[in-house]
Protein backbone atom coordinates (compact mmCIF):
# COMPACT_ATOMS: atom_id res chain seq x y z
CA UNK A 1 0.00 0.00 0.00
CA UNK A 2 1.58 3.56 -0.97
CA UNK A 3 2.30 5.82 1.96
CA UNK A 4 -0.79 8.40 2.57
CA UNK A 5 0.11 12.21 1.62
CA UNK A 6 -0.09 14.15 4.89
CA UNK A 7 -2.87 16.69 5.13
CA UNK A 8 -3.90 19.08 7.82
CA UNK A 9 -7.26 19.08 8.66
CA UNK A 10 -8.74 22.47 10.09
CA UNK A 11 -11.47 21.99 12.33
CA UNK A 12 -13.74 25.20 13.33
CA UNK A 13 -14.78 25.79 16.39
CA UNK A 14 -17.46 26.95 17.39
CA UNK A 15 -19.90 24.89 14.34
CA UNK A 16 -23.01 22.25 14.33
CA UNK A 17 -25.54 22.59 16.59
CA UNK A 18 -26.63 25.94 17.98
CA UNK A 19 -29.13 26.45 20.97
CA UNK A 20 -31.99 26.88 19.02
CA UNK A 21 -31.87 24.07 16.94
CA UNK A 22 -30.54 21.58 20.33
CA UNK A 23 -33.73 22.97 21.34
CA UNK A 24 -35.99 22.48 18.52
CA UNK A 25 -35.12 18.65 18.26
CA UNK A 26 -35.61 18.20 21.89
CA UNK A 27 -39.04 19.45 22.19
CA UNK A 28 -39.86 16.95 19.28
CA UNK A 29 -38.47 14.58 20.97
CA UNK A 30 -39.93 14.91 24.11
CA UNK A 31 -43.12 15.54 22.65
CA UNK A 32 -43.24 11.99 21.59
CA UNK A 33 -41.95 11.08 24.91
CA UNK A 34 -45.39 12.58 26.46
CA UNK A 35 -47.89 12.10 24.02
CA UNK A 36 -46.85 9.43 21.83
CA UNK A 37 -46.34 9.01 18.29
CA UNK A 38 -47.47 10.31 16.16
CA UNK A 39 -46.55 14.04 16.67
CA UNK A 40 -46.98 16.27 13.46
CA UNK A 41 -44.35 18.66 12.77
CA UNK A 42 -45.11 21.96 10.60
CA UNK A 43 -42.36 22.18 8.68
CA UNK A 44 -38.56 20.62 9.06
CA UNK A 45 -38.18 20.99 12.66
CA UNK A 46 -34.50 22.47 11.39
CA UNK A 47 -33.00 21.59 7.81
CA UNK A 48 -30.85 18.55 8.32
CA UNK A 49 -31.97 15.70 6.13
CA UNK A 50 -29.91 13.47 9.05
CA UNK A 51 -31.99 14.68 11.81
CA UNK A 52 -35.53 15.04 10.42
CA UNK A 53 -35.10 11.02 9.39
CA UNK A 54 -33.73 10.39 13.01
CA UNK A 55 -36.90 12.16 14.27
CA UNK A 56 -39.48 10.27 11.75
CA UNK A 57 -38.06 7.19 13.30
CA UNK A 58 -39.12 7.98 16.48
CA UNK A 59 -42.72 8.94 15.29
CA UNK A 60 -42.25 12.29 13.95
CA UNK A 61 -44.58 13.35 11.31
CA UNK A 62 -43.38 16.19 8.82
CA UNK A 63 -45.80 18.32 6.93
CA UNK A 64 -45.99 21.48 5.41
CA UNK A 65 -49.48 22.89 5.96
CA UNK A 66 -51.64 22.87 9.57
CA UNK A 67 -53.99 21.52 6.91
CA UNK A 68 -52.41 18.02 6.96
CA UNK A 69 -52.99 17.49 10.96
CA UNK A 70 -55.22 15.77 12.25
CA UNK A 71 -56.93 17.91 15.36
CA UNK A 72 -56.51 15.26 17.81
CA UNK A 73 -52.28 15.16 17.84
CA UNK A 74 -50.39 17.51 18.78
CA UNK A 75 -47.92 19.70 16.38
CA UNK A 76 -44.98 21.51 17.10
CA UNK A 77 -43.60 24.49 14.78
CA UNK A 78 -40.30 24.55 13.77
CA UNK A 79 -37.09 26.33 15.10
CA UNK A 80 -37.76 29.44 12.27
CA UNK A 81 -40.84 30.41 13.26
CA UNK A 82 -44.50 30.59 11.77
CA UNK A 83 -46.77 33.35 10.75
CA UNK A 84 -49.61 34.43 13.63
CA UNK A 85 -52.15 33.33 11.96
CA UNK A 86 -50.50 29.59 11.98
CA UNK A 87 -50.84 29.20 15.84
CA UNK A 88 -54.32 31.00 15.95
CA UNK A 89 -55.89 28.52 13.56
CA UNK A 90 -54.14 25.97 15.32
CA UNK A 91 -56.06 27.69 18.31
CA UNK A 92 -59.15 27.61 17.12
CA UNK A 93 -59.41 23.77 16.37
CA UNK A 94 -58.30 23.53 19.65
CA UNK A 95 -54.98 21.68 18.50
CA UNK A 96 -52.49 20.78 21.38
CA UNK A 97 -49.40 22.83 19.82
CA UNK A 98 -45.93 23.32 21.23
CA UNK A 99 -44.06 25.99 19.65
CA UNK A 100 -40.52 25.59 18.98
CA UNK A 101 -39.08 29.06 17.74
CA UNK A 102 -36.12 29.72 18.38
CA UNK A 103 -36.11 32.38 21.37
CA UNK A 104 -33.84 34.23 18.68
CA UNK A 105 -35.95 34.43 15.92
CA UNK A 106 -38.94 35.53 18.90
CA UNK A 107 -37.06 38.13 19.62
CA UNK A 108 -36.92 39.59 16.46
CA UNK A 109 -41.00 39.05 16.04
CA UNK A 110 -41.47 40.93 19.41
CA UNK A 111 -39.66 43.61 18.09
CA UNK A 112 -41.28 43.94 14.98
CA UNK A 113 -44.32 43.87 16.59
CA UNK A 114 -43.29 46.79 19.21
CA UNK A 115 -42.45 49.05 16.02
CA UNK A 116 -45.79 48.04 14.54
CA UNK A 117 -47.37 49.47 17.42
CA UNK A 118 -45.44 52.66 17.09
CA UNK A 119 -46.71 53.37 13.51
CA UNK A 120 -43.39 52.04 12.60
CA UNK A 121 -43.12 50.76 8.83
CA UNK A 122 -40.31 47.68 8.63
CA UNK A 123 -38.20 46.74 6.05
CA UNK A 124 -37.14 43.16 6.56
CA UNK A 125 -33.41 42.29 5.21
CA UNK A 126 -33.93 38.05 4.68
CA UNK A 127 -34.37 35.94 1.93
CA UNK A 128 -37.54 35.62 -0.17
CA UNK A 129 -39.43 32.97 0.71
CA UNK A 130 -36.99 31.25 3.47
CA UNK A 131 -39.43 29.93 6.27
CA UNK A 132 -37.75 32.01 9.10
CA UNK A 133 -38.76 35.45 6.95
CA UNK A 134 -42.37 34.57 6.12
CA UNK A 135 -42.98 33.88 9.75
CA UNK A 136 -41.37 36.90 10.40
CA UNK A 137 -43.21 38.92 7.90
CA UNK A 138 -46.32 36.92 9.27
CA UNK A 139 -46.29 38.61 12.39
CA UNK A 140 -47.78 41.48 10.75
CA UNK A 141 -50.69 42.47 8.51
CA UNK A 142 -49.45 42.60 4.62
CA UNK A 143 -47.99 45.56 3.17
CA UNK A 144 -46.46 46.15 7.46
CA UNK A 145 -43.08 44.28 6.30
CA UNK A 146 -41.14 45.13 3.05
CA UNK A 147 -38.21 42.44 2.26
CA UNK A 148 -34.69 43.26 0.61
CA UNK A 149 -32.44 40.76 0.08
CA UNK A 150 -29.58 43.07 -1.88
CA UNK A 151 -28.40 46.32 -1.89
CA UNK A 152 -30.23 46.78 -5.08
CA UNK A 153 -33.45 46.36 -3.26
CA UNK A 154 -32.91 48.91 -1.19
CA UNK A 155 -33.00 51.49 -4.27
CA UNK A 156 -35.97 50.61 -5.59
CA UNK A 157 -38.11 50.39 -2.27
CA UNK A 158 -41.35 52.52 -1.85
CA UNK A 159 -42.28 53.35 1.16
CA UNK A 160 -44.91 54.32 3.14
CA UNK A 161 -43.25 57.53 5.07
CA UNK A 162 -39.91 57.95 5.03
CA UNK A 163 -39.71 59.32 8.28
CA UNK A 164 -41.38 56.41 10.12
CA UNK A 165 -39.12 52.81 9.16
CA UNK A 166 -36.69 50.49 11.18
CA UNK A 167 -35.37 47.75 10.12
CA UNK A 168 -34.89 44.06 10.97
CA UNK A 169 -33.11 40.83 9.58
CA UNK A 170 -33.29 37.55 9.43
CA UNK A 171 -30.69 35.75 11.77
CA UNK A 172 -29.30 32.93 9.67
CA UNK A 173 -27.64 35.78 7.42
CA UNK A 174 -24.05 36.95 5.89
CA UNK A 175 -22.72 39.17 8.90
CA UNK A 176 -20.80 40.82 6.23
CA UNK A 177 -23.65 41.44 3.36
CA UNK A 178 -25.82 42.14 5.71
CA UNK A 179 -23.89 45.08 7.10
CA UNK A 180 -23.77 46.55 3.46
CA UNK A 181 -27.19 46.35 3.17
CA UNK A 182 -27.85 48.22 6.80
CA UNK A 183 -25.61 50.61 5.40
CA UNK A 184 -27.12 51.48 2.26
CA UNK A 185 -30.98 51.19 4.20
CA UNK A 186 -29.13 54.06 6.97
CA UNK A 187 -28.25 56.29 3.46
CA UNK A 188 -31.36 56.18 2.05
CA UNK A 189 -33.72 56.50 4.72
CA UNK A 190 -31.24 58.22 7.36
CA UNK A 191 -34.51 58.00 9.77
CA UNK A 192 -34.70 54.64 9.84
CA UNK A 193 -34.47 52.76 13.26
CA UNK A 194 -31.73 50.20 13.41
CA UNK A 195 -31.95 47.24 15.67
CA UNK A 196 -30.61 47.79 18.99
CA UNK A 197 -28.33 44.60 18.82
CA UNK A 198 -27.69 42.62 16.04
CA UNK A 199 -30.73 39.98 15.09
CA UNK A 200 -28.11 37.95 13.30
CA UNK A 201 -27.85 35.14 15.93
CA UNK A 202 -24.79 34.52 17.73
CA UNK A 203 -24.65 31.27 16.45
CA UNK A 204 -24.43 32.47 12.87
CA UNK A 205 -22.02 35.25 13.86
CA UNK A 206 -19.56 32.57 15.54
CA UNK A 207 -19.23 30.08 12.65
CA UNK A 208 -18.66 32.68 9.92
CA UNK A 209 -15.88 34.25 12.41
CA UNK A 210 -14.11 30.84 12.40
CA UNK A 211 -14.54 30.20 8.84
CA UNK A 212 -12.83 33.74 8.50
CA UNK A 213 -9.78 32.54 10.44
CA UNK A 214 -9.40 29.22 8.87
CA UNK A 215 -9.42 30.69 5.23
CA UNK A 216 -5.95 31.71 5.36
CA UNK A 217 -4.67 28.62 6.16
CA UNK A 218 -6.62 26.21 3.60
CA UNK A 219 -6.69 24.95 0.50
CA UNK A 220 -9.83 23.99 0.31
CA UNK A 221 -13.08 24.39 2.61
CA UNK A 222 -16.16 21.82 3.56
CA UNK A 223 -19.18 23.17 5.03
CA UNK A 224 -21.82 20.20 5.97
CA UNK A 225 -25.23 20.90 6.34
CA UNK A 226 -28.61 21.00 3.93
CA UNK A 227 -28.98 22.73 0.67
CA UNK A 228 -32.10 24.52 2.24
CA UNK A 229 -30.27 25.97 5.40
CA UNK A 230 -29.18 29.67 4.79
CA UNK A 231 -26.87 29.78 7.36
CA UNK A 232 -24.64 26.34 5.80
CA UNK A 233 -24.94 28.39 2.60
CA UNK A 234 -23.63 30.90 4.10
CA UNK A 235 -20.53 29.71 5.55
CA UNK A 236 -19.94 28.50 1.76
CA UNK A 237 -19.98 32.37 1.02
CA UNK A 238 -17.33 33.70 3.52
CA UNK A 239 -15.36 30.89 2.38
CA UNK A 240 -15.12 32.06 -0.77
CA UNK A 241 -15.74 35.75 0.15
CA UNK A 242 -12.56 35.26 2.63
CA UNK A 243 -10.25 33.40 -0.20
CA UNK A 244 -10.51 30.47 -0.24
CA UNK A 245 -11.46 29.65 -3.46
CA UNK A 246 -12.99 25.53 -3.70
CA UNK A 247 -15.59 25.97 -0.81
CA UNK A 248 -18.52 23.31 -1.18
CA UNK A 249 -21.61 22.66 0.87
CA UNK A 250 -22.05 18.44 1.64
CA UNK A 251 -24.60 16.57 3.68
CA UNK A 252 -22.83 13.85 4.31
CA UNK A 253 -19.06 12.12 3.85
CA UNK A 254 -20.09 10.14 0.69
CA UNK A 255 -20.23 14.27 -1.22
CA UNK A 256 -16.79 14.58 -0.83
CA UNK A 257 -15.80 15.28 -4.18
CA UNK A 258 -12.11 13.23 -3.99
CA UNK A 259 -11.28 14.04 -7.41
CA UNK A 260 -11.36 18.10 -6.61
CA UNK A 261 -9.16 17.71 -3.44
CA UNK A 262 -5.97 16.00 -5.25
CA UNK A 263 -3.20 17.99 -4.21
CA UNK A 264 -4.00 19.65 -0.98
CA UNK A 265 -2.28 20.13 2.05
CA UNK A 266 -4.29 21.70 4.00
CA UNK A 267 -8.72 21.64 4.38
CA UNK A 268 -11.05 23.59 6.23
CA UNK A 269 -14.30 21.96 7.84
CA UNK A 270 -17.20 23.29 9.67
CA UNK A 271 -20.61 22.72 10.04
CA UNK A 272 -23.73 24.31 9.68
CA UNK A 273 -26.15 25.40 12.89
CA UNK A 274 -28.56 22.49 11.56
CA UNK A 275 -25.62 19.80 11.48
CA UNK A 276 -25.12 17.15 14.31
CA UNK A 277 -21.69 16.38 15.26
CA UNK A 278 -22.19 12.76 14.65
CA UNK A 279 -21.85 13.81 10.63
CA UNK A 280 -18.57 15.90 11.36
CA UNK A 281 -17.03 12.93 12.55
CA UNK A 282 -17.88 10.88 9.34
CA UNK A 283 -16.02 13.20 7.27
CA UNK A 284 -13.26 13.22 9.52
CA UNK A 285 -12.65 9.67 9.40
CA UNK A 286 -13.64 9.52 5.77
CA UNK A 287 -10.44 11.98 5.13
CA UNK A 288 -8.39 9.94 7.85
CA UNK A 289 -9.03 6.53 5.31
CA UNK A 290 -7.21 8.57 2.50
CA UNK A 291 -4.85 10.59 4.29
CA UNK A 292 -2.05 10.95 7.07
CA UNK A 293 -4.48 13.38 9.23
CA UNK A 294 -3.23 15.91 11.51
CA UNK A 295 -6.40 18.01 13.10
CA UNK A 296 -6.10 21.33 14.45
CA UNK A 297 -8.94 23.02 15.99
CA UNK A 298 -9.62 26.84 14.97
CA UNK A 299 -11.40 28.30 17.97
CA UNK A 300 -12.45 32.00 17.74
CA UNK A 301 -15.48 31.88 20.26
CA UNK A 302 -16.58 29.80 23.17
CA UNK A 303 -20.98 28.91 23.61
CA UNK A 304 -22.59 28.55 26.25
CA UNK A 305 -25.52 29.39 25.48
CA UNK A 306 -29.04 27.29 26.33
CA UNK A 307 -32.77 27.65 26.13
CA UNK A 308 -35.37 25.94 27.73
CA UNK A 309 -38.12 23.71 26.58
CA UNK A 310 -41.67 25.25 26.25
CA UNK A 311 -43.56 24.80 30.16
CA UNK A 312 -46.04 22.78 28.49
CA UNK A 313 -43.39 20.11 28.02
CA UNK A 314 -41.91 20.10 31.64
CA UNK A 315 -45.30 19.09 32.92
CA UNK A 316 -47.05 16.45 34.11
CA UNK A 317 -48.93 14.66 31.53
């Protein structure tokens, strides 16, 4: 057998789980613990492919719509959030519903509804569509919430009074693009109320940082984590954004894309907020099969951080 080229593997630190989404699959999970399966699920609970199947296993059922519950099981709502009128209806058929939003994402729907009731306009910076900003912009009656997702946007906005806007993101965002696009919303409408700390999540914040300090060092950089999560995409774009110039987003080991990495001395790997550890580790030892591995660890922040499960799940049947 021919010797194995060394490579350095760069491991970030912080990446994978965040609080919100530890959360998120722990209310499912208990859910089925105190009802039973099954337990309906609006929405992937968080978008990992890995840990929605885990979940089904265990009696989790995943659907898009309130629609496709039945009334007599309960549903939980996923970590990014749901538009009011999803937890009214859910209300009014007298649904047993557990809501698991991350306290993040809450916080940014309690404070555009406290700028609603000011006669506040908002201007949402988020992608189109992305579940996490049409809950968000469900939180308020149409026309209340206008979305940009470039700087370009924010030239071509119309709105309702100048003199009355703030602003407000979603948290799974580009810390960097999002600043531009602040920035240009502060130019235009110099009025405009700006969040009084940062709604992109710490979480977010934390992996981009140590994707920013690994660059340097890599050849190449591995993000894993679901085609639908914004933040994994993300972390693909300050890759790149930071120079290092093959950055690819994979679910799972069995992505890699061997052929691409032939040469290098030196990779990058994180994970998205939506990616268990368990999947890190598989790409680890996939690389450790094909090379002489030395890992490094590239810690630029330390979390702590942890939320509690809704009340409704700490008692009593």
């Amino acid at each position: 057998m021919p010797p194995r080229p060394p490579l350095t593997l760069y491991l970030a630190a912080p990446r994978g789980f965040c609080a919100g989404v530890d959360r998120a699959i722990r209310i499912v999970e208990l859910a089925i613990e105190k009802w039973g399966a099954p337990v309906y699920v609006r929405h992937e609970i968080v978008h990992n492919k890995f840990v929605v199947d885990g979940l089904r296993a265990k009696g989790a059922v995943f659907v898009e719509e309130l629609d496709d519950c039945p009334p007599d099981r309960p549903v939980v709502f996923s970590a990014h959030g749901v538009p009011k009128a999803v937890p009214a209806e859910a209300a009014r058929r007298e649904m047993i519903a557990v809501d698991a939003t991350c306290p993040l994402v809450t916080k940014v729907h309690n404070e555009a509804a406290r700028h609603h009731e000011n006669g506040l306009q908002l201007i949402m910076i988020g992608h189109e569509g992305h579940p996490e900003t049409v809950g968000t912009m469900g939180q308020l009656p149409p026309g209340e919430v206008l979305l940009v997702e470039t700087v370009q946007d924010v030239a071509r906005l119309q709105v309702r009074d100048p003199q009355k806007l703030a602003y407000i993101t979603q948290t799974t965002l580009s810390v960097d693009d999002t600043a531009d696009i602040a920035a240009a919303l502060v130019a235009r409408f110099p009025a405009i109320l700006v969040p009084a700390h940062d709604d992109i999540c710490y979480a977010t914040t934390n992996r981009q940082m140590a994707v920013k300090a690994m660059a340097p060092r890599i050849d190449a950089l591995l993000v894993i984590g679901a085609p639908n999560s914004s933040n994994s995409k993300r972390l693909v774009e300050v890759g790149r954004t930071a120079g290092c110039t093959y950055a690819q987003l994979i679910q799972r080991a069995a992505e890699i894309d061997w052929r691409a990495l032939d040469g290098i001395t030196a990779i990058g790997i994180t994970a998205g907020a939506s990616a268990p550890e368990v999947l890190v580790n598989e790409v680890i030892d996939a690389f450790a099969q094909r090379f002489d591995l030395q890992v490094e660890r590239v810690e630029t922040a330390v979390e702590n951080v942890e939320f509690k499960v809704p009340r409704i799940l700490r008692e009593p049947a």
